[in-house]
Protein backbone atom coordinates (compact mmCIF):
# COMPACT_ATOMS: atom_id res chain seq x y z
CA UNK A 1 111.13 -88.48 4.52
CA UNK A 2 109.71 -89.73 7.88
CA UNK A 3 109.78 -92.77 8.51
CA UNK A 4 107.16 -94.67 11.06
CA UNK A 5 109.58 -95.02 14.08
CA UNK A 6 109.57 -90.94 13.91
CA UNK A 7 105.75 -90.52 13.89
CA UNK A 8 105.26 -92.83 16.85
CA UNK A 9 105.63 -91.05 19.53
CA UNK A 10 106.28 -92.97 23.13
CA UNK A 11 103.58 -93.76 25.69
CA UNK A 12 104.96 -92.07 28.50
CA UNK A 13 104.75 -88.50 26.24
CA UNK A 14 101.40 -88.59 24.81
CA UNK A 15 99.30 -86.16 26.87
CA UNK A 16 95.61 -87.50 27.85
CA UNK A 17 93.76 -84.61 27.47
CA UNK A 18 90.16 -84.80 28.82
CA UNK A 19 87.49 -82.31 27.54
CA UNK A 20 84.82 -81.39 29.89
CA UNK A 21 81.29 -80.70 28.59
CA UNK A 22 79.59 -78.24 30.51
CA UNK A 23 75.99 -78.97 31.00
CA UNK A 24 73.58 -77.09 28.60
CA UNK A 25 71.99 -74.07 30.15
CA UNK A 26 68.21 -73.33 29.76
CA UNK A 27 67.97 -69.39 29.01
CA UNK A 28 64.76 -68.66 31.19
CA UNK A 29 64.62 -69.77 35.11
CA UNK A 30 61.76 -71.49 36.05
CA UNK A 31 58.84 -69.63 36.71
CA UNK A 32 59.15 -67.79 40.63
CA UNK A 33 55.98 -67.55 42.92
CA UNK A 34 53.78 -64.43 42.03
CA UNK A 35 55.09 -62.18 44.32
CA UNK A 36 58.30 -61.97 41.97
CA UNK A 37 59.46 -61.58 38.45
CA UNK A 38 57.43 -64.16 36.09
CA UNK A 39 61.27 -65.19 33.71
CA UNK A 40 64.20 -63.96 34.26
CA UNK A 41 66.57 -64.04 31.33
CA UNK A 42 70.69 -63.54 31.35
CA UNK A 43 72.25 -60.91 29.30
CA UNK A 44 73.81 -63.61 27.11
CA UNK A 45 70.46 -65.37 26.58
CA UNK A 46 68.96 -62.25 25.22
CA UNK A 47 71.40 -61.54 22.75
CA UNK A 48 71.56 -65.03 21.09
CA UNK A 49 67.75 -64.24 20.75
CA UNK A 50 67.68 -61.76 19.29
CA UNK A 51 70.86 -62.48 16.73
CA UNK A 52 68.62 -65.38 16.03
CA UNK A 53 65.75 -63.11 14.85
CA UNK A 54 68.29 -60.53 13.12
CA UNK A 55 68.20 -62.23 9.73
CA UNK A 56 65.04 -61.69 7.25
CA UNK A 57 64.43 -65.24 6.48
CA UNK A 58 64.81 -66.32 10.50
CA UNK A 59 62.20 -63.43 11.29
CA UNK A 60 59.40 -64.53 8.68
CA UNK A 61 59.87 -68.18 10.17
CA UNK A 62 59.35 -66.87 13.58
CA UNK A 63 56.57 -64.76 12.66
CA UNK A 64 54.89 -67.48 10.64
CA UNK A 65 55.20 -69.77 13.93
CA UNK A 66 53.63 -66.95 16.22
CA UNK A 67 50.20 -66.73 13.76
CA UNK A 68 50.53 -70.84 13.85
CA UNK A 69 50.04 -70.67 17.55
CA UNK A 70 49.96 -73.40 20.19
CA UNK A 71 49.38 -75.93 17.04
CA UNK A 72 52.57 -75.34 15.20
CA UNK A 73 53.48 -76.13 11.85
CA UNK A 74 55.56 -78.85 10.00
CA UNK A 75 59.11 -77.62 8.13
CA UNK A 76 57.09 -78.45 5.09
CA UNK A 77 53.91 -76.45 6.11
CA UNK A 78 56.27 -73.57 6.50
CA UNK A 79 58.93 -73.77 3.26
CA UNK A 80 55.86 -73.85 1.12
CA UNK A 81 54.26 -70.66 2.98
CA UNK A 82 57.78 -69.10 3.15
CA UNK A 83 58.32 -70.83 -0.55
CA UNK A 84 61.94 -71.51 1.26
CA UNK A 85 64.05 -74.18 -0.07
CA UNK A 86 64.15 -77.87 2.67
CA UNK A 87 68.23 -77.15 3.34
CA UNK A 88 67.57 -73.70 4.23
CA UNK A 89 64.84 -73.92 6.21
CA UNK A 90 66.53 -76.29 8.04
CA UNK A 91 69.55 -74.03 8.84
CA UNK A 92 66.81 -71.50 10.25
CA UNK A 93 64.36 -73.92 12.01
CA UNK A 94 67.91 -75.17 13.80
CA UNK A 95 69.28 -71.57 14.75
CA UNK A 96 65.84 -70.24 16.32
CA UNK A 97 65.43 -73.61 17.96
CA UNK A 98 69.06 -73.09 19.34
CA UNK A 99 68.18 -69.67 20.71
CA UNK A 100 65.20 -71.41 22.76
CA UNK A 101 62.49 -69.34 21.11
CA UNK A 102 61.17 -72.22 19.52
CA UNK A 103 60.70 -76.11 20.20
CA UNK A 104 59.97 -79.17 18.01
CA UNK A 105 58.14 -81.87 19.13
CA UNK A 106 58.44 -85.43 16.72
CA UNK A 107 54.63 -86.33 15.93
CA UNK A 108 54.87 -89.81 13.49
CA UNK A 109 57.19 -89.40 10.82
CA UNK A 110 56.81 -85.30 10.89
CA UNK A 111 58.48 -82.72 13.48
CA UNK A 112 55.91 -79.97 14.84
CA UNK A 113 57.73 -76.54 15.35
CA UNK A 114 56.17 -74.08 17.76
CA UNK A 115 57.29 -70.87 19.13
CA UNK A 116 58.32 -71.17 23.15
CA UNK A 117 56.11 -68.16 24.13
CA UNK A 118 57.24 -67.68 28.21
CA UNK A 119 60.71 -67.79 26.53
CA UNK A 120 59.27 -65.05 24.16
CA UNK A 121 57.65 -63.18 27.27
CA UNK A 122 61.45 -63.75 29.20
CA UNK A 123 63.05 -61.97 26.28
CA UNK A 124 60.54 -58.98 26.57
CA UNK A 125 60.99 -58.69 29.97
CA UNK A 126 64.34 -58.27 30.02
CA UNK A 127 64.02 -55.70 27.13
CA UNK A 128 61.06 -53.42 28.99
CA UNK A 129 62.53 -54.30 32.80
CA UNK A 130 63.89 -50.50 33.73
CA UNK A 131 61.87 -48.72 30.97
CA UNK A 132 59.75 -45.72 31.44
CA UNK A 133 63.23 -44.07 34.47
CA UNK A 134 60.71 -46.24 37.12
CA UNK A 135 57.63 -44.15 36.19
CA UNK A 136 54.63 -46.58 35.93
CA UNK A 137 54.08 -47.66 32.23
CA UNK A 138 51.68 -49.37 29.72
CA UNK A 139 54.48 -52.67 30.08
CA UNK A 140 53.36 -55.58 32.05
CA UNK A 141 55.82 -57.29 33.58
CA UNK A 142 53.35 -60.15 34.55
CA UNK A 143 51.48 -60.67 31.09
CA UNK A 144 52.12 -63.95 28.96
CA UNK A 145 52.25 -64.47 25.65
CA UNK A 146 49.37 -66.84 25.09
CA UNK A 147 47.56 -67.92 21.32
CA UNK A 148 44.62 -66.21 19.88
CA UNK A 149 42.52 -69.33 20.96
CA UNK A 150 43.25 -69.01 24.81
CA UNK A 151 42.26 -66.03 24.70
CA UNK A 152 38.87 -64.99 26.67
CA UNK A 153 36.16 -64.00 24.11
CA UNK A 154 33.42 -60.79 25.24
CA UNK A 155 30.61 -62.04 26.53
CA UNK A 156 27.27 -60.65 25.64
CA UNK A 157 24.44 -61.03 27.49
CA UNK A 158 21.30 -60.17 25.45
CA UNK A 159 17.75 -61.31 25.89
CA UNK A 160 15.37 -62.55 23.58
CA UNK A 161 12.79 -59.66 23.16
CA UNK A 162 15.09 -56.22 22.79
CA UNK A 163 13.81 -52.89 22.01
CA UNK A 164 16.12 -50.62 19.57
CA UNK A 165 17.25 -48.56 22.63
CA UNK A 166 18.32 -51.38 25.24
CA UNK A 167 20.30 -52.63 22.04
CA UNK A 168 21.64 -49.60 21.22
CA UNK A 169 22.42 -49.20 25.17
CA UNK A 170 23.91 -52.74 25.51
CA UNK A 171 26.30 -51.75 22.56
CA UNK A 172 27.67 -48.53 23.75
CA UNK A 173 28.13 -50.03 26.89
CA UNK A 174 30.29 -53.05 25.23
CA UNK A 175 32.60 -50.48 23.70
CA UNK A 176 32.92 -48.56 26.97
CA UNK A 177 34.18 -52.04 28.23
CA UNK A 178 36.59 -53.37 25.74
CA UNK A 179 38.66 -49.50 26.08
CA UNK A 180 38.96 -50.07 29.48
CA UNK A 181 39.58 -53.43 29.75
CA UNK A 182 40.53 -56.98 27.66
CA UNK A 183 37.61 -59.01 28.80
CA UNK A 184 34.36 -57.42 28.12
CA UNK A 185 31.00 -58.61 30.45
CA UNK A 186 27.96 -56.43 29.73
CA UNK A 187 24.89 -56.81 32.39
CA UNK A 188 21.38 -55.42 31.17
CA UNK A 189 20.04 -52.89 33.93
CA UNK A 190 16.65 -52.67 32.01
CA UNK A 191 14.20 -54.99 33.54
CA UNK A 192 11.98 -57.02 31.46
């Protein structure tokens, strides 16, 4: 048996051991001017990413967030689309927000989950950076991720009074357009 006078141990032994907390690192740099890279992401970084995203449930939540948009959706919204139980949702919801792909915003009494898209666009820089052996590829590194409503609709110019043909001719041009480029602007050369 111990007794107390053996568990106390003097003053002048006990060791004050200080831990140091690091300060959290963000995973993306700030944005650079637009001469150079958009995000640049660390090696570490990436991989905690993508070990977020490298279990099934995790992935459908992430995916379900991306069609949500900038708008984002409530842990409820998304347990009843995922038909995941609260707890485990939560465990999910925590691990992608810890990977910085995501971010929750408190809105009342309800937390708003969105995906962190120029983390998203840091992540697939740094997986396309050197692809293609420096040959010039279909990978942008200067696009960003933005939601379906930010982005730029065709615009059609058509007049009142068309004939079949300058319809016909404003259509074929429109699909010329959108294959060679995203926004689409048609001008009518026939003259009223």
């Amino acid at each position: 048996m111990t007794t107390q006078a053996q568990n106390k141990i003097p003053t002048t032994q006990k060791s004050k051991s200080v831990k140091k907390i690091a300060p959290k690192k963000t995973l993306a740099a700030a944005p650079q001017d637009q001469s150079g890279p958009l995000l640049s992401m660390e090696e570490a970084a990436a991989v905690k990413a993508l070990a977020a995203l490298a279990q099934a449930q995790r992935l459908r939540t992430f995916r379900a967030l991306v069609v949500a948009g900038s708008q984002g959706l409530t842990p409820g919204a998304i347990a009843q689309q995922l038909d995941l139980a609260p707890s485990t949702l939560s465990f999910h919801l925590k691990e992608l927000t810890n990977s910085a792909l995501l971010s929750s915003q408190a809105l009342g009494r309800n937390l708003i989950y969105r995906v962190d898209f120029l983390q998203v666009q840091a992540l697939l820089t740094y997986l396309s950076e050197n692809c293609c052996e420096g040959q010039s590829c279909e990978v942008s590194k200067t696009a960003i991720c933005i939601s379906a409503d930010e982005v730029p609709k065709p615009k059609i110019k058509v007049k009142a009074k068309t004939t079949k043909k300058e319809t016909d001719k404003a259509l074929t041009e429109l699909v010329k357009s959108a294959k060679s480029s995203t926004t689409t602007k048609i001008k009518s050369t026939v003259k009223p």
